[in-house]
Protein backbone atom coordinates (compact mmCIF):
# COMPACT_ATOMS: atom_id res chain seq x y z
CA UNK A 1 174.88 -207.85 3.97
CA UNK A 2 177.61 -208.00 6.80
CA UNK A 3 179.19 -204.92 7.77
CA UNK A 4 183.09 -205.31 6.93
CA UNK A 5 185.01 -206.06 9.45
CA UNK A 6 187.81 -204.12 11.11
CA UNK A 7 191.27 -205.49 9.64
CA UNK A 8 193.67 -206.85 12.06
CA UNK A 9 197.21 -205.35 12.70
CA UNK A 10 199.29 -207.71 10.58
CA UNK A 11 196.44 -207.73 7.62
CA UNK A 12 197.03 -204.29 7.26
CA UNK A 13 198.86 -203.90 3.44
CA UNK A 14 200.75 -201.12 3.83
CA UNK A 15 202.14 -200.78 0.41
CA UNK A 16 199.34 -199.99 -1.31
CA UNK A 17 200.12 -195.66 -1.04
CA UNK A 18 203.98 -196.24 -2.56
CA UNK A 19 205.47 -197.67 -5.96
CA UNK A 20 205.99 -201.02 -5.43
CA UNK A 21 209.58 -202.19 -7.26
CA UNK A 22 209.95 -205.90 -6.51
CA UNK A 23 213.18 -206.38 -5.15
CA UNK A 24 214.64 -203.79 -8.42
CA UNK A 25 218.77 -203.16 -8.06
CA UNK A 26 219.65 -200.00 -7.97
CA UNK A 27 222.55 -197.60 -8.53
CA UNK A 28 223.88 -195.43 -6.30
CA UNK A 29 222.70 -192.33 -7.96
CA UNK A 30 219.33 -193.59 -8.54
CA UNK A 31 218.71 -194.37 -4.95
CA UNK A 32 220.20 -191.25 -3.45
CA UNK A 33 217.93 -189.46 -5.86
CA UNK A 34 215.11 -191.66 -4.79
CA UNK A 35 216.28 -190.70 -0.96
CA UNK A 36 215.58 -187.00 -0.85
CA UNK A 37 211.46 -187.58 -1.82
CA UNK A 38 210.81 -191.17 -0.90
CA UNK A 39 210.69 -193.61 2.08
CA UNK A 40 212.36 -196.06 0.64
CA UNK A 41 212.21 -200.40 2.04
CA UNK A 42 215.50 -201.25 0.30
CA UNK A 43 216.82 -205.47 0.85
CA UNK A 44 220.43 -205.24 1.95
CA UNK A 45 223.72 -207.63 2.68
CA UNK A 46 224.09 -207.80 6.58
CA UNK A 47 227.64 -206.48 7.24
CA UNK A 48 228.32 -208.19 9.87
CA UNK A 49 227.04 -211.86 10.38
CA UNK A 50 227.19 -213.88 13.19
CA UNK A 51 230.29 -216.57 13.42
CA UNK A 52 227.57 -219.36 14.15
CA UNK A 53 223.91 -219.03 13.12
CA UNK A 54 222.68 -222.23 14.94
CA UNK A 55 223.71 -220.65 18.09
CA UNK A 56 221.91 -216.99 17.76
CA UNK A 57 219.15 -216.91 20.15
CA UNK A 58 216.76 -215.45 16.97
CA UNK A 59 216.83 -217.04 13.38
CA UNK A 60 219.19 -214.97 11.26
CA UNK A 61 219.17 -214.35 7.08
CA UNK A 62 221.97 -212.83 5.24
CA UNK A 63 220.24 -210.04 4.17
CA UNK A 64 218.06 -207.40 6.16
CA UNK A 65 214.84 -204.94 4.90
CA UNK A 66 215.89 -201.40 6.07
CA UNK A 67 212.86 -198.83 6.12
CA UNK A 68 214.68 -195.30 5.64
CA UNK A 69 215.06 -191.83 4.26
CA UNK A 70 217.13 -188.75 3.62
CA UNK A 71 214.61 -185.90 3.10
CA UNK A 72 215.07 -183.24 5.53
CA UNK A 73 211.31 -181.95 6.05
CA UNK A 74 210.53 -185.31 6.69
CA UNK A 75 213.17 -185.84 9.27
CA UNK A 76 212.81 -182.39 10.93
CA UNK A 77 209.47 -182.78 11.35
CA UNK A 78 207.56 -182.96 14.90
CA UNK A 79 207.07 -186.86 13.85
CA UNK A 80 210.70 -187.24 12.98
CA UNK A 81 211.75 -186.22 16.06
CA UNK A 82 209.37 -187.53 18.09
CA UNK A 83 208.39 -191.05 16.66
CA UNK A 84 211.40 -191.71 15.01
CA UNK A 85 214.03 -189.75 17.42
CA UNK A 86 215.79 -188.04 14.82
CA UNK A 87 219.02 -185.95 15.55
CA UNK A 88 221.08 -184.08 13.63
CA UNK A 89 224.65 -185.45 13.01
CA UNK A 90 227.54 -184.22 14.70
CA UNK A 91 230.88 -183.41 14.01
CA UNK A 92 232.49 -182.99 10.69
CA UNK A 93 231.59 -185.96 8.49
CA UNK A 94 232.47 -189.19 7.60
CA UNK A 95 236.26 -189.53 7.89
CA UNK A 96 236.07 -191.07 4.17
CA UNK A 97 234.67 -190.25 0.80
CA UNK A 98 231.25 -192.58 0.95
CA UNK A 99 230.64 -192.38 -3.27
CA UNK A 100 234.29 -193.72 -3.59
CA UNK A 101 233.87 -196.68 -1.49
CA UNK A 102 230.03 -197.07 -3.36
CA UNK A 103 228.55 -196.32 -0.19
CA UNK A 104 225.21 -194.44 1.14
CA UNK A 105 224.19 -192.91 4.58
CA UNK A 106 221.08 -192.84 5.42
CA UNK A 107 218.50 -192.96 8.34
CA UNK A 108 217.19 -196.10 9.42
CA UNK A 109 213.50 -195.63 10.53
CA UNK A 110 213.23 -198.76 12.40
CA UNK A 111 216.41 -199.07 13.84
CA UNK A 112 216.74 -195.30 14.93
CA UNK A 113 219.71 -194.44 13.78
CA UNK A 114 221.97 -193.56 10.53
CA UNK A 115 223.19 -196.15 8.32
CA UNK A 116 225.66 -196.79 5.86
CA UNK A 117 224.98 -199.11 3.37
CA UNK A 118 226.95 -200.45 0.46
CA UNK A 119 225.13 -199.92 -2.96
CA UNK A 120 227.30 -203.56 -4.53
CA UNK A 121 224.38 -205.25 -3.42
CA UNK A 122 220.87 -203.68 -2.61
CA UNK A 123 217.44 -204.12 -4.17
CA UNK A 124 214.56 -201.84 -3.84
CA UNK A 125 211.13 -203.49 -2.76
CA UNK A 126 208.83 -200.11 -2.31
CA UNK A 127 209.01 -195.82 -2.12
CA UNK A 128 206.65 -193.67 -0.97
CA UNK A 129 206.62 -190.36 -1.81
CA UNK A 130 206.72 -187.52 0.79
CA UNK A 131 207.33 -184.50 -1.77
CA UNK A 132 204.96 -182.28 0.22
CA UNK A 133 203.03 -181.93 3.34
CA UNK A 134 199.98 -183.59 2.14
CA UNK A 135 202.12 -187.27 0.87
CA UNK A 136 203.74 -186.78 4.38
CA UNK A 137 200.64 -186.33 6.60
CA UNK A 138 199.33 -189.70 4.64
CA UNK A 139 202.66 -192.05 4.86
CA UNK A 140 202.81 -190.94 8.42
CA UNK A 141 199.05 -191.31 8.86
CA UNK A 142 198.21 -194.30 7.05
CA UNK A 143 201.63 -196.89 6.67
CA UNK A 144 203.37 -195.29 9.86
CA UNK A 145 201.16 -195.23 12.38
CA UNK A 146 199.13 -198.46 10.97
CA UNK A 147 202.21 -200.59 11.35
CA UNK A 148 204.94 -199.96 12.10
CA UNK A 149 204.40 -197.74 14.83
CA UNK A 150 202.31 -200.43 16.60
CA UNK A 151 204.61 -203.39 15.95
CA UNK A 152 207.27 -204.47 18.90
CA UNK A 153 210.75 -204.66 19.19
CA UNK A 154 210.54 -208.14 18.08
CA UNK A 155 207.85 -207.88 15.42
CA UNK A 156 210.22 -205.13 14.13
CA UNK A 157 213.02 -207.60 14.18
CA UNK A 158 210.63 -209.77 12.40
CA UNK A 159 209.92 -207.84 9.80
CA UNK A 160 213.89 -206.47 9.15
CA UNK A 161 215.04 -210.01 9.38
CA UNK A 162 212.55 -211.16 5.84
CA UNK A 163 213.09 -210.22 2.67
């Protein structure tokens, strides 16, 4: 019998730890709630498109896949601030009421920094849990480090830009 062999980078499944949703919309409330003990990949409008698509020097869709999170542990951890550069914000707030304008801020793994994103028109495609130290240790351990960590800038662009 053949030994198994050693998956590649981009055969790696790393879903297979969270709850997978399939592209479910969701409410504001739900996903905040969802925010404070999940990663979350969440399908969202681009805000801002480009005036001509043809002429962008990298294909383009309308909507993005964001990989992010609001839990504090997770953020404040030695990972979140090393691999994932987290800060604290500063200043006094957002100069506007975000649940009046059906809005949610939230930190973009991937991209590095926080994010606002309007709740009219995003889908949920996976969570996975970080509610303790253990559920941390593995999503860092065994969907962090197995791929995204390892992709490049434009494999990372890659995978935002699909839906």
């Amino acid at each position: 019998m053949a030994e198994p062999k050693e998956p590649k980078r981009d055969e790696i499944k790393p879903y297979k730890y969270g709850t997978e949703y399939n592209m479910t919309r969701v409410s504001r409330n739900t996903l905040n709630t969802l925010l404070q003990n999940n990663v979350c990949v969440l399908s969202i409008i681009r805000r801002v498109q480009p005036p001509d698509k043809s002429k962008h020097p990298r294909p383009i869709n309308a909507r993005r896949r964001m990989l992010c999170c609001n839990n504090i542990e997770f953020l404040h951890s030695y990972n979140g601030r090393v691999k994932l550069s987290h800060f604290c914000p500063k200043g006094v707030g957002l100069p506007y009421d975000p649940a009046a304008k059906n809005l949610i801020a939230t930190w973009d793994l991937l991209m590095i920094d926080y994010r606002v994103i309007n709740m009219d028109d995003c889908y949920l495609n996976y969570a996975y849990p970080i509610n303790d130290r253990q559920t941390r240790n593995m999503f860092w351990r065994e969907i962090f480090n197995k791929t995204f960590y390892l992709m490049s800038p434009e494999e990372k662009y890659g995978w935002m830009n699909t839906w």
